[in-house]
Protein backbone atom coordinates (compact mmCIF):
# COMPACT_ATOMS: atom_id res chain seq x y z
CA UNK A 1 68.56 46.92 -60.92
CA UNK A 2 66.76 43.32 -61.38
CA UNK A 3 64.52 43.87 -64.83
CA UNK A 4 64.09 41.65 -67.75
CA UNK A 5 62.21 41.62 -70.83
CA UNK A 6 61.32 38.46 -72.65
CA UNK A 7 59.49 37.40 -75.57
CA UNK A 8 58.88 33.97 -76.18
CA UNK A 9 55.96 30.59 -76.67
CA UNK A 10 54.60 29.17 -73.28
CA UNK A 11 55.81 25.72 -73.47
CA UNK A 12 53.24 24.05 -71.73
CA UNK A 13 49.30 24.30 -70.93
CA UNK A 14 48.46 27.17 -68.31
CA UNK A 15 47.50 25.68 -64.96
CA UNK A 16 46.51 28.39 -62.03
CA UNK A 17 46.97 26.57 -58.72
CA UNK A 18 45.53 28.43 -55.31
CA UNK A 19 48.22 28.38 -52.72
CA UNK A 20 46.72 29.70 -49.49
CA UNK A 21 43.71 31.58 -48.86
CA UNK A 22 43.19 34.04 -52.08
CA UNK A 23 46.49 33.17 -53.88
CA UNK A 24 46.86 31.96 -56.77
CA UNK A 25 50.42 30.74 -58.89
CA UNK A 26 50.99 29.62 -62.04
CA UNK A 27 54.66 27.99 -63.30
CA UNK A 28 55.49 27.52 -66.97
CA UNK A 29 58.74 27.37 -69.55
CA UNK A 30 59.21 30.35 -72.15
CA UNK A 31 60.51 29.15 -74.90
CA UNK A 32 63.01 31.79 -76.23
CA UNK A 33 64.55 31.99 -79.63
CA UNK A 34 68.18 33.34 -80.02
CA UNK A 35 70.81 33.71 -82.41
CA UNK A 36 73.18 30.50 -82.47
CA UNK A 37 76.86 30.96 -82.60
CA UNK A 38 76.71 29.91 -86.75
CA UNK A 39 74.46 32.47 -89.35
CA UNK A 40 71.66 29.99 -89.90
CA UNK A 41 71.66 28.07 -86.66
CA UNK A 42 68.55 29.62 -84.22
CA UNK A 43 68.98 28.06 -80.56
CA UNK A 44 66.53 28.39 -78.03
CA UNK A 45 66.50 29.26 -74.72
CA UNK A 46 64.07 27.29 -72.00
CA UNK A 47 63.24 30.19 -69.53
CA UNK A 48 61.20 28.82 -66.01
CA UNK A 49 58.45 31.87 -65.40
CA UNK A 50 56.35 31.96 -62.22
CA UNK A 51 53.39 34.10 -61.97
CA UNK A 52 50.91 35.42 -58.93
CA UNK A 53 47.69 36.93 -58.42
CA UNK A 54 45.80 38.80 -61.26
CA UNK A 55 49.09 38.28 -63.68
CA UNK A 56 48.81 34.45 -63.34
CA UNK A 57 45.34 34.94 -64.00
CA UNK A 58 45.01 36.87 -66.64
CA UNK A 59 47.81 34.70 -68.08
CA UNK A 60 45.37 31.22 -67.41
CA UNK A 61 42.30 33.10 -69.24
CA UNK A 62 43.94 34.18 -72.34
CA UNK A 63 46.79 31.75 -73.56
CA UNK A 64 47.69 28.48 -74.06
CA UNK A 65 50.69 25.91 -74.99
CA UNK A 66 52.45 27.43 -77.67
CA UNK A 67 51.29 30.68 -77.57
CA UNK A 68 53.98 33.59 -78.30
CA UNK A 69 53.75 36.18 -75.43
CA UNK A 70 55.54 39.31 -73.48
CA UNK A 71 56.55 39.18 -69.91
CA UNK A 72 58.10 41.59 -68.02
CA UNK A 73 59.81 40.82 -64.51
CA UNK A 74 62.41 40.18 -62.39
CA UNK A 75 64.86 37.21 -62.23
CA UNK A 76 64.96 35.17 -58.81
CA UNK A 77 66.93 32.91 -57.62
CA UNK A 78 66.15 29.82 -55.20
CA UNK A 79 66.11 26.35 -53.50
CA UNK A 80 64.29 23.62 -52.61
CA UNK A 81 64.54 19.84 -51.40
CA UNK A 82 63.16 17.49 -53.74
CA UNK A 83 62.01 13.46 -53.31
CA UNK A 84 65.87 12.64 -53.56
CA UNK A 85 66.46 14.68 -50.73
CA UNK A 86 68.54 16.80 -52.81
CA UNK A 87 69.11 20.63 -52.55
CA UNK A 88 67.97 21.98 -56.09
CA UNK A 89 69.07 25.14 -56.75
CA UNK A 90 67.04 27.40 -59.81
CA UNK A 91 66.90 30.74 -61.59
CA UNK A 92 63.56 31.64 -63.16
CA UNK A 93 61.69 35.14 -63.98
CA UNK A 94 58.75 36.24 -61.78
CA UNK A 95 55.97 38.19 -64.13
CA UNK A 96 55.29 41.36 -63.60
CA UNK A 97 53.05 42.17 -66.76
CA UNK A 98 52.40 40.45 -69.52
CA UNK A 99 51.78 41.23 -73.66
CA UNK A 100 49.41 39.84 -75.17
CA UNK A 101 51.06 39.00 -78.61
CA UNK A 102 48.81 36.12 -79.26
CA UNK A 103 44.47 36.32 -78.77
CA UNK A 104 43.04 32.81 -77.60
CA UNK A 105 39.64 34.21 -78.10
CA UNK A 106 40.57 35.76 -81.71
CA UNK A 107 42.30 32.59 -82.58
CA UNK A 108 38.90 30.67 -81.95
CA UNK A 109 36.59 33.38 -83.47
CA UNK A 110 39.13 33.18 -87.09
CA UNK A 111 38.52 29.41 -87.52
């Protein structure tokens, strides 16, 4: 079974790129808090996300850098050349839903 469950803060402004004809992605970093290895010492955890379609979406239209946030997925792993010439290899979660846990629109309304 392939499932995870994060919670986290989008670590960077939400940018929906079309890829194809009707296709749309968008890539970010969750940011991730977890318990450090001492009592009082919080690490965090830098998770790559890529979202499709309506989730990447609905993700553009209602958050922003910063912004704490549900996602639900699957992890995926993957390759690619880059400028170098270099085979990267990368792990990162592909959405399947996301939680609202932070309004952009009630956020704007409260100030």
């Amino acid at each position: 079974m392939n499932q995870i469950g994060l919670v986290g803060r989008l670590v960077r402004e939400v940018e929906l790129k079309e890829v194809g004809e009707d296709k749309v992605v968008t890539n970010n970093t969750l940011a991730v808090a977890r318990r450090g290895k001492k009592e009082n010492s919080p690490s965090t955890d830098f998770i790559p996300i890529v979202a499709w379609g309506q989730v990447a979406k609905l993700i553009q239209l209602y958050c922003e850098k910063g912004h704490m946030v549900g996602l639900t997925g699957k992890i995926q792993s993957r390759s690619y050349i880059n400028k170098e010439e270099e085979t990267v290899f990368m792990v990162e979660m592909v959405v399947d839903e996301v939680h609202f846990l932070q309004n952009k629109k009630l956020e704007t309304a409260v100030k």
